[in-house]
Protein backbone atom coordinates (compact mmCIF):
# COMPACT_ATOMS: atom_id res chain seq x y z
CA UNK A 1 87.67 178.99 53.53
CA UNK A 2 87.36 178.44 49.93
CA UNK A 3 89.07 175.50 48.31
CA UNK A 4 91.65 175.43 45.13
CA UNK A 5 89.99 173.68 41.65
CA UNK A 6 92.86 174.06 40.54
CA UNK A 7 90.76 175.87 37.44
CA UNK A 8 93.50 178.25 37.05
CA UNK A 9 96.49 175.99 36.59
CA UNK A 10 98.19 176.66 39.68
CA UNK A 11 96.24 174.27 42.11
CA UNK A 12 96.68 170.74 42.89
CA UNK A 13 94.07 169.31 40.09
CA UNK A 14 96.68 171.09 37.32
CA UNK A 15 99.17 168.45 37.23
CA UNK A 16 96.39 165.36 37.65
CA UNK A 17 94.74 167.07 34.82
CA UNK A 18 97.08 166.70 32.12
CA UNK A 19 97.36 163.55 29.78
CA UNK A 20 99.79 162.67 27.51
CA UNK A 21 98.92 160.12 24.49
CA UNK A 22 101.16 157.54 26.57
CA UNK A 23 99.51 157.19 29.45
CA UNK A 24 96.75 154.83 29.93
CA UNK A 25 95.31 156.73 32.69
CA UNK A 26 95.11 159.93 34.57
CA UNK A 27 98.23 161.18 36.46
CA UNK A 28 97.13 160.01 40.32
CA UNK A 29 94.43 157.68 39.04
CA UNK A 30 94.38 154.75 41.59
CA UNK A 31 95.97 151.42 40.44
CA UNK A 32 98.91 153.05 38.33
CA UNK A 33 102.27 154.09 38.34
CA UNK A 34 104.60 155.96 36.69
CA UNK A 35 106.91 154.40 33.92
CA UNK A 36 109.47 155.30 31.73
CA UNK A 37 108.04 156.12 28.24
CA UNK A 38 108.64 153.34 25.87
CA UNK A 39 108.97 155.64 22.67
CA UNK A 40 111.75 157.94 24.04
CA UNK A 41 113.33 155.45 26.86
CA UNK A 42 112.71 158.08 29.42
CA UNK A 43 114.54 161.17 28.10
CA UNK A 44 111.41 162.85 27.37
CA UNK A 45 113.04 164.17 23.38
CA UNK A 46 112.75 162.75 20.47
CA UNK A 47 114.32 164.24 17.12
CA UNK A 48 115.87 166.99 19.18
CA UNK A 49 111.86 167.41 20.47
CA UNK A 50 109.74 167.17 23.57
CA UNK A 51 108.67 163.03 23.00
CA UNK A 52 104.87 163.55 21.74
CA UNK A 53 103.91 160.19 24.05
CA UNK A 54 105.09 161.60 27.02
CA UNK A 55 104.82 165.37 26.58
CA UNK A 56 108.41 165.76 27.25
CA UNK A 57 108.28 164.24 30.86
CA UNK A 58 110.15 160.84 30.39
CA UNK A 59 107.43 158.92 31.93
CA UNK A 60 103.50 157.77 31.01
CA UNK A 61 101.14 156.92 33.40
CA UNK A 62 101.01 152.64 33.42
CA UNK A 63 98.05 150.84 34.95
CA UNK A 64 99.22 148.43 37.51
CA UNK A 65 96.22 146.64 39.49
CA UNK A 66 93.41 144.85 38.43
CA UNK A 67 90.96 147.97 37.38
């Protein structure tokens, strides 16, 4: 059985992947969390834009424990 690398965007390392200026880590890193962005207080627009710190999600990727 072969396992998904997620090298084509549709497997589970797509979305851990993917980091926005924002965050401070990678999405699923251990010790963080999920926050709302500070720049576009969690809308994810800016200017009538996808925010550029969060990609357009809302949130950024926070570290919360002692790494």
């Amino acid at each position: 059985m072969e396992e998904d690398s997620g090298a084509d965007g549709a497997g589970p390392a797509a979305s851990t992947d993917r980091r926005n200026p924002g965050d401070q880590a990678r999405p699923g890193s251990k010790q963080t969390g999920m926050v709302s962005c500070p720049e576009c207080h969690g809308s994810g627009r800016q200017a009538n834009r996808p925010c550029p710190n969060c990609g357009g999600t809302g949130e950024v990727v926070q570290i919360v424990g002692d790494a």
